[in-house]
N, C-alpha and C. Protein backbone atom coordinates (compact mmCIF):
# COMPACT_ATOMS: atom_id res chain seq x y z
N UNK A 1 1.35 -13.16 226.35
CA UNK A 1 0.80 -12.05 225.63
C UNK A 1 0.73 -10.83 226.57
N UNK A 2 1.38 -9.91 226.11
CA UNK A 2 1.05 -8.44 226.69
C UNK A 2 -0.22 -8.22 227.12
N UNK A 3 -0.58 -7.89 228.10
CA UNK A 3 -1.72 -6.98 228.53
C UNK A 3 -1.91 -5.43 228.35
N UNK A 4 -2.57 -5.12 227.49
CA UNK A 4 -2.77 -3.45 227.11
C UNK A 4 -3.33 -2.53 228.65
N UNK A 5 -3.09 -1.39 228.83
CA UNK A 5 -3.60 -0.61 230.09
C UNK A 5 -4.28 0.38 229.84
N UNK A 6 -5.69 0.31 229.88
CA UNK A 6 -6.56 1.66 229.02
C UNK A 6 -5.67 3.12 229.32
N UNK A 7 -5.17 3.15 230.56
CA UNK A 7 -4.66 4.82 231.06
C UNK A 7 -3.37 5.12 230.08
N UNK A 8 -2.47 3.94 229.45
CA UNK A 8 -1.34 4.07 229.28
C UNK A 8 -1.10 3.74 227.57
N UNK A 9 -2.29 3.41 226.83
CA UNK A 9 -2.52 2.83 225.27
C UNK A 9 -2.98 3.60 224.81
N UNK A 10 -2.65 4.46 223.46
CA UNK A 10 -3.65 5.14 223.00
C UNK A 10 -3.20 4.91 221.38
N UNK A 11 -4.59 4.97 220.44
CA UNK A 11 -4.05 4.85 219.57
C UNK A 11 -4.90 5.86 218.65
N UNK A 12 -4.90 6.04 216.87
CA UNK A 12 -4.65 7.42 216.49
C UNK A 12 -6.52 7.15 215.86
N UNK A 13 -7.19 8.28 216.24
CA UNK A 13 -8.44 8.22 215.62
C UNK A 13 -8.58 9.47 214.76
N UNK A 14 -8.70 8.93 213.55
CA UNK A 14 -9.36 10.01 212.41
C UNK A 14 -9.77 10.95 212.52
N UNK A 15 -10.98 10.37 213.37
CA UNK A 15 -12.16 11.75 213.28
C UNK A 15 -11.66 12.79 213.90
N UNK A 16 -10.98 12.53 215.43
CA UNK A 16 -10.59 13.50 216.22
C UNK A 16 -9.21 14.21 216.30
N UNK A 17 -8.55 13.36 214.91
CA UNK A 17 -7.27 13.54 214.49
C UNK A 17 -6.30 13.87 215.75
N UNK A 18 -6.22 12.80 216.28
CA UNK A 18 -5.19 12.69 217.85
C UNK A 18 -5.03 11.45 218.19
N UNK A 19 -4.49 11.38 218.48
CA UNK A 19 -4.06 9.67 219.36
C UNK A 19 -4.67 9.14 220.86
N UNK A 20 -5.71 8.83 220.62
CA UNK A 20 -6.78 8.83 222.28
C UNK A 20 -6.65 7.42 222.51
N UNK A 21 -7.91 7.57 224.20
CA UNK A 21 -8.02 6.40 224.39
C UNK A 21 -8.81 5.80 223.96
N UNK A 22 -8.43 4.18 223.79
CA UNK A 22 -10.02 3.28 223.12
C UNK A 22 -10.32 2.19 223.86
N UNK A 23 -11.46 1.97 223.26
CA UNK A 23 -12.06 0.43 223.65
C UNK A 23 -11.96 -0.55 222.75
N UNK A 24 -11.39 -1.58 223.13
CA UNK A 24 -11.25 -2.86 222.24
C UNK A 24 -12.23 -3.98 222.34
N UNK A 25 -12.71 -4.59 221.44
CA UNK A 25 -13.39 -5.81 221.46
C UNK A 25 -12.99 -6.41 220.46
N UNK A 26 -13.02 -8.17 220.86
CA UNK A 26 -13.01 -9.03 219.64
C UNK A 26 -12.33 -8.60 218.22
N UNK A 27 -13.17 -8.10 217.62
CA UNK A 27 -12.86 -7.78 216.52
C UNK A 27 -12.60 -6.23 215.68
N UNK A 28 -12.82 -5.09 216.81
CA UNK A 28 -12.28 -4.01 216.23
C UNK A 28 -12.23 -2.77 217.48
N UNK A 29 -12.13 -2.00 217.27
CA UNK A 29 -11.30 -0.88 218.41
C UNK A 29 -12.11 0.52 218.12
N UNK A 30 -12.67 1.09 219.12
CA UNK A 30 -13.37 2.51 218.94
C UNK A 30 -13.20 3.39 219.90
N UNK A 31 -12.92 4.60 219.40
CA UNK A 31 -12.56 5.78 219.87
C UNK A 31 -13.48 6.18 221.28
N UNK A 32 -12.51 6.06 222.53
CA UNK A 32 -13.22 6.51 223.67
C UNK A 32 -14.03 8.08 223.69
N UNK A 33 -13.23 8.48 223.32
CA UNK A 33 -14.24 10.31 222.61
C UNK A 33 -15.32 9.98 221.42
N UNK A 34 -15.44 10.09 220.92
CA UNK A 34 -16.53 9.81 219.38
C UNK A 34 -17.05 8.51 219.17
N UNK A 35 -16.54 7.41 219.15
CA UNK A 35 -16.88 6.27 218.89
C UNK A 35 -16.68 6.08 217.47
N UNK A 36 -15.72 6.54 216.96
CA UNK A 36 -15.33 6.30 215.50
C UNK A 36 -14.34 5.25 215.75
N UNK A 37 -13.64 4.26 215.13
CA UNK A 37 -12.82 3.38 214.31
C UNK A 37 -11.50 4.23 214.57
N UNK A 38 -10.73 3.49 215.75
CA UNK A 38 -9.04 3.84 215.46
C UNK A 38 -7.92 3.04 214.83
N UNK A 39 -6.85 3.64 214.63
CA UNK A 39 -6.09 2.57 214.14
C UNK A 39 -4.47 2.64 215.15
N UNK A 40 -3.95 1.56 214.80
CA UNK A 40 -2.62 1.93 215.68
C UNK A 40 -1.44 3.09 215.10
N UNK A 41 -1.25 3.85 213.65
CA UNK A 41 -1.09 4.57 213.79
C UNK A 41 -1.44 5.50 213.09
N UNK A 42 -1.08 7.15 213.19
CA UNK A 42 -1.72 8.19 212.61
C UNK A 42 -1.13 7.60 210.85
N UNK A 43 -1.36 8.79 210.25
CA UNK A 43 -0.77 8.52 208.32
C UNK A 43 0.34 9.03 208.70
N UNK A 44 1.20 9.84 209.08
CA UNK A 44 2.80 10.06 208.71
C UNK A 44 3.19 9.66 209.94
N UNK A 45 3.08 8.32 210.89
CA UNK A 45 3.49 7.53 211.75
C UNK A 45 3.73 6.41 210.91
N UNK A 46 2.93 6.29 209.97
CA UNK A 46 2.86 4.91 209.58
C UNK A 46 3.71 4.93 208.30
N UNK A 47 3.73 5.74 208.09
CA UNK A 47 4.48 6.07 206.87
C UNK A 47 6.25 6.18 207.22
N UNK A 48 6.18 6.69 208.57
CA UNK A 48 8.04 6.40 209.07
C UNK A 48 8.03 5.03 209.57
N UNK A 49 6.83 4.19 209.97
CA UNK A 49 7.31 3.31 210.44
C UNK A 49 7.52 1.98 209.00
N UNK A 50 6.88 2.33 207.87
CA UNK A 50 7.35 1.68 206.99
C UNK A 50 8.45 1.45 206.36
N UNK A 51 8.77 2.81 205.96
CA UNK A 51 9.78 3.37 205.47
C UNK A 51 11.49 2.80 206.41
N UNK A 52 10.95 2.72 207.97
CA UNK A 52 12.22 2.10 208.55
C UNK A 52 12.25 0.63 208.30
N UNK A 53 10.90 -0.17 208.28
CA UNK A 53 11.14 -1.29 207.81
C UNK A 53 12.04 -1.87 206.65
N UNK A 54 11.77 -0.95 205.77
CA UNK A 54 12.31 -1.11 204.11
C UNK A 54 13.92 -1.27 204.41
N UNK A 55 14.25 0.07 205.21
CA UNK A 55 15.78 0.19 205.45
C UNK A 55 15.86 -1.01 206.08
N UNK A 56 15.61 -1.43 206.80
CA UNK A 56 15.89 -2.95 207.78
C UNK A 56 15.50 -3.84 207.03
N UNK A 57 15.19 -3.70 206.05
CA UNK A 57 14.72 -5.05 205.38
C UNK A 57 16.50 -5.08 204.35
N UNK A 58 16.40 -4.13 203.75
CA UNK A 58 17.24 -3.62 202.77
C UNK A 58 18.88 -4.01 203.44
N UNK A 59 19.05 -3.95 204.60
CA UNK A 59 20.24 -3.73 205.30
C UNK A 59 20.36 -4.74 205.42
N UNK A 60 19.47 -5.74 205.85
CA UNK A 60 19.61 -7.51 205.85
C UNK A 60 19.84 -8.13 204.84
N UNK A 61 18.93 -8.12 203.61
CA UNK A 61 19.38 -8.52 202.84
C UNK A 61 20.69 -8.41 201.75
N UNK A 62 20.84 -7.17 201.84
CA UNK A 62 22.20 -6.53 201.18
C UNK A 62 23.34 -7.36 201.68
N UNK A 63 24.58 -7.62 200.64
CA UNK A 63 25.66 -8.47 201.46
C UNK A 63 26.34 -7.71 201.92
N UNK A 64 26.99 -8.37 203.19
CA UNK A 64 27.84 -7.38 204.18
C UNK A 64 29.38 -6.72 203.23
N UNK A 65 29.77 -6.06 203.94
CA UNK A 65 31.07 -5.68 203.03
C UNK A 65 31.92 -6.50 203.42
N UNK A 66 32.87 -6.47 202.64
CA UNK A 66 34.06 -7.54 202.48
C UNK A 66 33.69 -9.08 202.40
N UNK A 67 32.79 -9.14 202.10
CA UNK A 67 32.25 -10.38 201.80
C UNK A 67 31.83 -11.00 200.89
N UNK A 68 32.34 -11.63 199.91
CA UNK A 68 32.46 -11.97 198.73
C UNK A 68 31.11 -13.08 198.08
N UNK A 69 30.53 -12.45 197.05
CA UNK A 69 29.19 -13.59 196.84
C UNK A 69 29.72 -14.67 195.87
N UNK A 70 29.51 -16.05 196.43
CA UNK A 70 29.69 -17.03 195.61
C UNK A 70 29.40 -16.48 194.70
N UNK A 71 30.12 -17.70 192.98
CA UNK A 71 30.09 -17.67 192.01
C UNK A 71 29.24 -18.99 191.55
């Protein structure tokens, strides 16, 4: 398992609408500035990173060309 590096991790907090550093415990992650609730990414981060999934999902499953689907 990866080890995270507080100087070198940052992830996107709401309140302060930026990508800072946090503190992690157990069960949830808070904003080293404010102490609000971060998440790993901002809303239109997460939104390209879906969106590339779909294509990669889409590209896999699709049959390759020249390749004929059983009957």
């Amino acid at each position: 398992m990866a080890t995270s590096n507080f100087y070198e991790d940052r992830r996107y907090c709401r309140a302060c609408k930026r990508y800072v550093h946090y503190l992690q415990s157990p069960r949830e992650a808070h904003c080293f500035l404010c102490g609000g609730a971060v998440r790993l990414f901002s809303p239109p981060d997460l939104e390209r990173f879906r969106s590339s999934l779909q294509r990669e999902r889409a590209a896999r499953t699709s049959p390759s060309r020249g390749q004929r689907a059983s009957a």
